[in-house]
N, C-alpha and C. Protein backbone atom coordinates (compact mmCIF):
# COMPACT_ATOMS: atom_id res chain seq x y z
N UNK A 1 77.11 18.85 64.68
CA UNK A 1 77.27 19.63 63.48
C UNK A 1 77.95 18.77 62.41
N UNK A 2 77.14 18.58 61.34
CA UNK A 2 77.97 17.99 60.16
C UNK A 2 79.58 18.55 59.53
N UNK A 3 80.34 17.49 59.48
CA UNK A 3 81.50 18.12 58.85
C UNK A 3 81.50 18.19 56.88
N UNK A 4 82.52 19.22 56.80
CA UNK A 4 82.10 19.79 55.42
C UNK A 4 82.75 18.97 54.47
N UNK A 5 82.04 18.65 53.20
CA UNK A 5 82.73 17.95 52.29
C UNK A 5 84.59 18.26 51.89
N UNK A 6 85.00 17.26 51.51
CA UNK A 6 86.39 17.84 51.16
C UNK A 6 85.94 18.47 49.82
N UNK A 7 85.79 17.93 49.21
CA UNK A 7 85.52 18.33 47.52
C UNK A 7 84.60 19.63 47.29
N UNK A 8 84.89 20.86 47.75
CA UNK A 8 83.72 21.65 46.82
C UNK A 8 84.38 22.71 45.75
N UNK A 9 83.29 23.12 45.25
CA UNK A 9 84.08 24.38 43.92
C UNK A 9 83.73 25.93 44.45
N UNK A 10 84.59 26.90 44.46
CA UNK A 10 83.66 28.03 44.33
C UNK A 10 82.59 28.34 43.95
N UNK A 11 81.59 29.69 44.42
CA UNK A 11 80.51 29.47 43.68
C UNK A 11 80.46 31.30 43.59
N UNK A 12 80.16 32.17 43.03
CA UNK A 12 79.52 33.86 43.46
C UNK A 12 78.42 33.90 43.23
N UNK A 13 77.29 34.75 43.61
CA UNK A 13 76.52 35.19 43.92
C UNK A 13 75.62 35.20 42.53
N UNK A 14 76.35 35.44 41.22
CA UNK A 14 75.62 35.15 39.90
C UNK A 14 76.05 33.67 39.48
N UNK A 15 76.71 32.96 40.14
CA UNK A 15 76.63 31.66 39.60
C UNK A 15 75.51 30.84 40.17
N UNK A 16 75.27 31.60 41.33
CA UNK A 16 74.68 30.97 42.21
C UNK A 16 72.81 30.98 41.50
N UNK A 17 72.34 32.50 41.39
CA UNK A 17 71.34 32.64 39.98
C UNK A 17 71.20 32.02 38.61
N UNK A 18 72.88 31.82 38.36
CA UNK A 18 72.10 30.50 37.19
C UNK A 18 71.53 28.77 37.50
N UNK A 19 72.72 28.43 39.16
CA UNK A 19 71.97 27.53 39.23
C UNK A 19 70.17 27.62 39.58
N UNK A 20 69.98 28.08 39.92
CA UNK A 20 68.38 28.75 40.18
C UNK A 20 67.51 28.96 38.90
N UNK A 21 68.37 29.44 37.59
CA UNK A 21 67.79 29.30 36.30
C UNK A 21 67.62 28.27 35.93
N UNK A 22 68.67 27.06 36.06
CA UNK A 22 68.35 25.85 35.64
C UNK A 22 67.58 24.77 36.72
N UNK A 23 67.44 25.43 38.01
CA UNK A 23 66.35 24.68 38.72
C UNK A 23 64.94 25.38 37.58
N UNK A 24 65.19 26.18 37.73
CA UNK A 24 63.68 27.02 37.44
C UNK A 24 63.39 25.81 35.72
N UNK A 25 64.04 25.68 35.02
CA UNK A 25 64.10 25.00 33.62
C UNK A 25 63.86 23.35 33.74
N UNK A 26 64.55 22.79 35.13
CA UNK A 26 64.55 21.51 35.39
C UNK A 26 63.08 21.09 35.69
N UNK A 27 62.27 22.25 36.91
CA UNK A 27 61.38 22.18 37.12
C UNK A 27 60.15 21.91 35.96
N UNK A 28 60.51 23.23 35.07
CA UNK A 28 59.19 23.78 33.95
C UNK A 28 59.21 22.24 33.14
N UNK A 29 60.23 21.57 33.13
CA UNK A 29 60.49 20.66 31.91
C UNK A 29 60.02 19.13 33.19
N UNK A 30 59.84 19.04 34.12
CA UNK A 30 59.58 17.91 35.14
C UNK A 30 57.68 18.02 34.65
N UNK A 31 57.40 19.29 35.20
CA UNK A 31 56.06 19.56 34.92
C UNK A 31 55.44 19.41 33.83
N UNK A 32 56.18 19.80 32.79
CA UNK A 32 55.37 18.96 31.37
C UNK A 32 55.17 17.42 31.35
N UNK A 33 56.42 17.14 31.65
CA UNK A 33 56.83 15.58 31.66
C UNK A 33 55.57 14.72 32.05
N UNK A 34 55.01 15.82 33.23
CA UNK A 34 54.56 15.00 33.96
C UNK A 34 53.08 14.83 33.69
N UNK A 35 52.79 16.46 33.58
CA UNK A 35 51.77 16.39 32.62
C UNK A 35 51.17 15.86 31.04
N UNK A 36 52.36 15.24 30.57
CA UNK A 36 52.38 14.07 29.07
C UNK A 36 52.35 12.78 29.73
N UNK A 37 52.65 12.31 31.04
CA UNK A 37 52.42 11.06 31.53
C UNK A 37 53.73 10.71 31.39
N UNK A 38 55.10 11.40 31.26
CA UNK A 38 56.49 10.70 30.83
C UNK A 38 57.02 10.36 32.21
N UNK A 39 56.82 9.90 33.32
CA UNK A 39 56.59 9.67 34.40
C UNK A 39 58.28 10.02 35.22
N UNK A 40 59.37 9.13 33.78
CA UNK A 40 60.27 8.67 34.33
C UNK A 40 61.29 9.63 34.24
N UNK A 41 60.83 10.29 33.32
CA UNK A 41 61.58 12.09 32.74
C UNK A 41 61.33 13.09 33.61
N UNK A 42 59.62 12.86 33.87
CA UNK A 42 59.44 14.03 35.03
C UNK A 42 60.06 13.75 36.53
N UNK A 43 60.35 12.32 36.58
CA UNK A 43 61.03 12.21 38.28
C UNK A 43 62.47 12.52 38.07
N UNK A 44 63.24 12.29 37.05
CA UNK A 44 64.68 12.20 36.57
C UNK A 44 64.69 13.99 36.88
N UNK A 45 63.74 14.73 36.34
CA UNK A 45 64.25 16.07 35.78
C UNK A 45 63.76 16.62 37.57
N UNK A 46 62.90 15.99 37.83
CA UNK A 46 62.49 16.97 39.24
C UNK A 46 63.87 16.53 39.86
N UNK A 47 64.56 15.64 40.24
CA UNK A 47 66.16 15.17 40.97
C UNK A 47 66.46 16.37 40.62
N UNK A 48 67.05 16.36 39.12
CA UNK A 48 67.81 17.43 38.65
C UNK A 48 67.35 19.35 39.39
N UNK A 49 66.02 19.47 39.01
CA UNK A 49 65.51 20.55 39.68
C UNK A 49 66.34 20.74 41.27
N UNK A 50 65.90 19.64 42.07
CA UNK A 50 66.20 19.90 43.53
C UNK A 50 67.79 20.15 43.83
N UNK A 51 68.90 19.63 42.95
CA UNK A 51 70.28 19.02 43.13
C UNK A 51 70.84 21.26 42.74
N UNK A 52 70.01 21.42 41.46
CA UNK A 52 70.86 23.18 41.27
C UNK A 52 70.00 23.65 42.12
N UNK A 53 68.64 24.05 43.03
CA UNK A 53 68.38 24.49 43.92
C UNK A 53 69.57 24.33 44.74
N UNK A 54 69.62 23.02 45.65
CA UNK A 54 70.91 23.11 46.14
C UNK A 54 71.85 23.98 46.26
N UNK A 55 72.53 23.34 44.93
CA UNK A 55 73.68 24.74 44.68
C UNK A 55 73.78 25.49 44.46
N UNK A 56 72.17 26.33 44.27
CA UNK A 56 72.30 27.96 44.27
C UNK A 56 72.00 28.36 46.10
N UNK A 57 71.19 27.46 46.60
CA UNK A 57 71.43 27.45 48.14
C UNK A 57 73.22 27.91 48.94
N UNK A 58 73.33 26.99 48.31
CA UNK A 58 75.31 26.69 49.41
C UNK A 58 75.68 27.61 48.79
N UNK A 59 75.78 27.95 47.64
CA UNK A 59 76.45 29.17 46.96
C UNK A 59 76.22 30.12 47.68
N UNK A 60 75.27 30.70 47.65
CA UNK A 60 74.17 31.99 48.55
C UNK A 60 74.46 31.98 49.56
N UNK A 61 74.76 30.79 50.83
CA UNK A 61 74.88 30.45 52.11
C UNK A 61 76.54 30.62 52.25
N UNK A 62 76.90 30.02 52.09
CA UNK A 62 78.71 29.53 52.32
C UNK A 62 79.73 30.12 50.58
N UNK A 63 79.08 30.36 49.85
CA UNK A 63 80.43 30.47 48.79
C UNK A 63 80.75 29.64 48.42
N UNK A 64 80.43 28.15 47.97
CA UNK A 64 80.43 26.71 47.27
C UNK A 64 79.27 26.00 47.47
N UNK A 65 79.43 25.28 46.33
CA UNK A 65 78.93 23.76 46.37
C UNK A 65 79.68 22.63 46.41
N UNK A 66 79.17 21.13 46.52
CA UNK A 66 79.56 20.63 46.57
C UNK A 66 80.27 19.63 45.46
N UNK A 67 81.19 19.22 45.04
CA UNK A 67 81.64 19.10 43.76
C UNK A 67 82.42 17.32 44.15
N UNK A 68 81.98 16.63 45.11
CA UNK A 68 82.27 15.61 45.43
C UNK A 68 81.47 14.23 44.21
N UNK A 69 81.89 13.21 44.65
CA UNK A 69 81.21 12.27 43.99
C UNK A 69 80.07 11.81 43.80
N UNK A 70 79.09 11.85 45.15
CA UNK A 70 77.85 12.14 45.51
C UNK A 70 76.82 12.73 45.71
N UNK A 71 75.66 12.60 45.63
CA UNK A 71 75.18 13.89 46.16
C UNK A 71 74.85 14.05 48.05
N UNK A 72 75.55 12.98 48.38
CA UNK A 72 75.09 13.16 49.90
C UNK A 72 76.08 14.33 50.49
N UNK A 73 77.30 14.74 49.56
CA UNK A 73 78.23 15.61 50.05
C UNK A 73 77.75 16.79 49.98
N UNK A 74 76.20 17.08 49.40
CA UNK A 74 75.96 18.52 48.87
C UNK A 74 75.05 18.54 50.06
N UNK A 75 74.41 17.39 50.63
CA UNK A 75 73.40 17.68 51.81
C UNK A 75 73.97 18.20 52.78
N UNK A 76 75.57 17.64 52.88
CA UNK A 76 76.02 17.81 54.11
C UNK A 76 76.12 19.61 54.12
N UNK A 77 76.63 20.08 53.00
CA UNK A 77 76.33 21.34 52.89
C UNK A 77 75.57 22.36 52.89
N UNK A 78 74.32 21.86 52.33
CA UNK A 78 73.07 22.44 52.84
C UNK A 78 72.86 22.31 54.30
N UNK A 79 73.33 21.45 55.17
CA UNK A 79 72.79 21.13 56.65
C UNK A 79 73.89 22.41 57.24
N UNK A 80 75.02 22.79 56.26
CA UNK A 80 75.25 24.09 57.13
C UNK A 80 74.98 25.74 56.71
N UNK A 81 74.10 25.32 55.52
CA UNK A 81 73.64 26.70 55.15
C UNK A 81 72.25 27.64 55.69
N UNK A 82 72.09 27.22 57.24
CA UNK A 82 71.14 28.00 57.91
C UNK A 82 70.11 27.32 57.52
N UNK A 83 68.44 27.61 58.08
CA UNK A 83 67.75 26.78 58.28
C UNK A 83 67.03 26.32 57.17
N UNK A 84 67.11 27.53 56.31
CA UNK A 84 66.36 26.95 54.75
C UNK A 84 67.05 25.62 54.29
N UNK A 85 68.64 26.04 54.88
CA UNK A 85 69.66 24.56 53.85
C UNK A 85 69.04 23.49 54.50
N UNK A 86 68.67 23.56 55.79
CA UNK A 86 68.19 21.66 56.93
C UNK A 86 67.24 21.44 55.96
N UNK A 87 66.11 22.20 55.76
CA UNK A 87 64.52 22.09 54.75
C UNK A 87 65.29 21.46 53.90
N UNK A 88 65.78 21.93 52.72
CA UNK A 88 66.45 21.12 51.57
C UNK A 88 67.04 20.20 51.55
N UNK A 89 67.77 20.57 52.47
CA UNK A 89 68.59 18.99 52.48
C UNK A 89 67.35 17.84 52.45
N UNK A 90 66.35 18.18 53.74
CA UNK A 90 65.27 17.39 54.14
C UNK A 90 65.02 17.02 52.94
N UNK A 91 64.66 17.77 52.12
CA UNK A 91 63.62 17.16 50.69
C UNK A 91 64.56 16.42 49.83
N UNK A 92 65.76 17.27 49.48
CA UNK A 92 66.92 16.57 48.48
C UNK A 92 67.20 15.06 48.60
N UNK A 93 67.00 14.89 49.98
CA UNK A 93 67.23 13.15 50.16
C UNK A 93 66.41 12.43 49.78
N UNK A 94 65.25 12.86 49.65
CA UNK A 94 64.10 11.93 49.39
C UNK A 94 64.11 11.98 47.69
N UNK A 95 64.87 13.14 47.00
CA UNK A 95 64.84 12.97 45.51
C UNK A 95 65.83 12.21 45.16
N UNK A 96 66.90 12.72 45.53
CA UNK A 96 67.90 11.76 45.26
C UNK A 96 67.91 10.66 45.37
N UNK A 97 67.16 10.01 46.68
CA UNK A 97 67.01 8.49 46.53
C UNK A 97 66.00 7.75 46.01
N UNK A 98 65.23 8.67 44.59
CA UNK A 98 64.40 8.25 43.61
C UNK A 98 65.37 8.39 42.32
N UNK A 99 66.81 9.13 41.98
CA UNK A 99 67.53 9.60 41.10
C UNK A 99 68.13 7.52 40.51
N UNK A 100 68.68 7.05 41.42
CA UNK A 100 68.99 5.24 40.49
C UNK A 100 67.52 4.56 40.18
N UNK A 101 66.61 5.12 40.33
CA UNK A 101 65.27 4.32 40.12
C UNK A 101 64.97 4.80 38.77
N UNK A 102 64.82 6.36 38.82
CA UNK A 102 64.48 7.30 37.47
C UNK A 102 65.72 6.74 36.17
N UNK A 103 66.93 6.98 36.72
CA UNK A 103 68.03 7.01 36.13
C UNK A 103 68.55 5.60 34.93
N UNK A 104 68.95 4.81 35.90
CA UNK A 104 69.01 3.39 36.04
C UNK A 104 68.43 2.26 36.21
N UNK A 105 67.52 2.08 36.37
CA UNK A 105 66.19 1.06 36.74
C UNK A 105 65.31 0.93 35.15
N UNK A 106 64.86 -0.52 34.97
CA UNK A 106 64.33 -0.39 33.54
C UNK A 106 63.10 -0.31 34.11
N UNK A 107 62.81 -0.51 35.09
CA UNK A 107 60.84 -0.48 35.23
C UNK A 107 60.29 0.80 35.84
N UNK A 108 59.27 1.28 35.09
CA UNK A 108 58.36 2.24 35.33
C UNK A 108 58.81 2.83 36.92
N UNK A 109 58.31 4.04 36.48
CA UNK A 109 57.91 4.98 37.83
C UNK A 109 56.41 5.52 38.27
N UNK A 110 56.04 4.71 38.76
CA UNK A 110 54.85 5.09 39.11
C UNK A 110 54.08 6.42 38.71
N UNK A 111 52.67 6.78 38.54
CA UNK A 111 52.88 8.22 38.45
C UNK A 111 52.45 8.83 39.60
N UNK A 112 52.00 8.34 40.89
CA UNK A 112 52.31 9.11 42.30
C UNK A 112 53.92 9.25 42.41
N UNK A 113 54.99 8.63 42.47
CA UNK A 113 56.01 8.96 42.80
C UNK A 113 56.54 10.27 42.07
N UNK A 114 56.11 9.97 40.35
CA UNK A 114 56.05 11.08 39.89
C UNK A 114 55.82 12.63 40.17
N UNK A 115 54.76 12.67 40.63
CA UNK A 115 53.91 13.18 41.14
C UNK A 115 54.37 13.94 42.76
N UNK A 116 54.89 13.09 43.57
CA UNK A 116 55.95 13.23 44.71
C UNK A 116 56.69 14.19 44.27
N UNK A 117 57.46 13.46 43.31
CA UNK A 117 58.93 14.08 43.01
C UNK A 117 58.83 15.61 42.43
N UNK A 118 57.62 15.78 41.78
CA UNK A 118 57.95 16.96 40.98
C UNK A 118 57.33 17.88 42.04
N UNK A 119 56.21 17.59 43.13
CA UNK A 119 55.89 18.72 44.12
C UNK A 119 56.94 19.09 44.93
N UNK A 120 58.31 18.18 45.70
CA UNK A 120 59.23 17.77 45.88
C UNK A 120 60.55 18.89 45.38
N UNK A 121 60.62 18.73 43.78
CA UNK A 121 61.44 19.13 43.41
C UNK A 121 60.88 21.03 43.69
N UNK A 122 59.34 21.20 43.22
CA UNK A 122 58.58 22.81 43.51
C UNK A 122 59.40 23.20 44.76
N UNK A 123 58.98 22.41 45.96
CA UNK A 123 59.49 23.13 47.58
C UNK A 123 60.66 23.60 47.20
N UNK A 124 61.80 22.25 46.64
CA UNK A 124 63.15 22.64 46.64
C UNK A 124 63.90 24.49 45.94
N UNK A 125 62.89 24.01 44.78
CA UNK A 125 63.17 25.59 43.96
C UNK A 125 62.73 26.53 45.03
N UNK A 126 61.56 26.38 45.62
CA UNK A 126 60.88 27.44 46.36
C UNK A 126 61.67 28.01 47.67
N UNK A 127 62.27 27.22 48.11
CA UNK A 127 63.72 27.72 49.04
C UNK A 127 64.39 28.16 48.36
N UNK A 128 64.97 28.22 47.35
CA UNK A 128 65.91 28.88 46.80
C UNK A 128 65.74 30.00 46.23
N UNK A 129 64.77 30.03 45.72
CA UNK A 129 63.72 31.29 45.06
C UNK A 129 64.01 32.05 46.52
N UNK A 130 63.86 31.74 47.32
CA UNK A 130 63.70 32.90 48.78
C UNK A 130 64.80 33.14 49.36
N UNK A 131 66.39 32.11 49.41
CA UNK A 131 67.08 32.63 49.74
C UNK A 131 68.23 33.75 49.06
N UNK A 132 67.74 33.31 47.44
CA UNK A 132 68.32 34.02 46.50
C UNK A 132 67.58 35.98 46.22
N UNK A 133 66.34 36.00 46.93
CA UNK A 133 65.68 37.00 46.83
C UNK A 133 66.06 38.27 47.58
């Protein structure tokens, strides 16, 4: 069993719905991106999408997120928010470790990775959409 971050913040049950609003916004705005060919906006914004899924997840699950330096401290949290959180976590890692490429990196993002990321970032909302329901 994973141990729990030191660092998290409270979260209630309507904070937890706005992060879910701004997945839902991170998403809509990945999908244009992606659909204009902005390759590196739509992988940047799908990260973003999957990271407030997340934390409307742990919120919903446990009563926080994770408010550490990383985002590997928020997986660890999802890995204890029941089985939807393992799924997310599952996917969150694979965005996040496109987030210094999108972010920081001067060369292009492919537009399959693109493409990855923003179906990627969909699942992530789509767990949350269900545990928030």
């Amino acid at each position: 069993m994973s141990k729990e971050p030191a660092r998290t913040r409270p979260i209630s049950l309507v904070m937890a719905r706005q992060y879910l609003a701004k997945a839902e916004e991170f998403l809509a705005s990945a999908r244009d991106d992606l659909a204009a060919s902005r390759m590196t906006a739509a992988t940047s914004l799908a990260v973003h999408a999957g990271i407030c899924a997340s934390d409307a997840v742990a919120g919903t699950r446990l009563g926080k997120r994770s408010a550490g330096d990383g985002h590997n401290e928020a997986l660890t949290l999802l890995r204890l928010s029941g089985e939807d959180g393992i799924e997310l976590a599952r996917i969150l890692a694979r965005l996040i470790a496109l987030k210094p490429k999108a972010e920081y990196d001067p060369t292009d993002i492919p537009p399959a990775t693109a493409r990855q990321a923003v179906d990627w970032a969909h699942r992530c909302v789509n767990i949350a959409r269900k545990v928030l329901s």
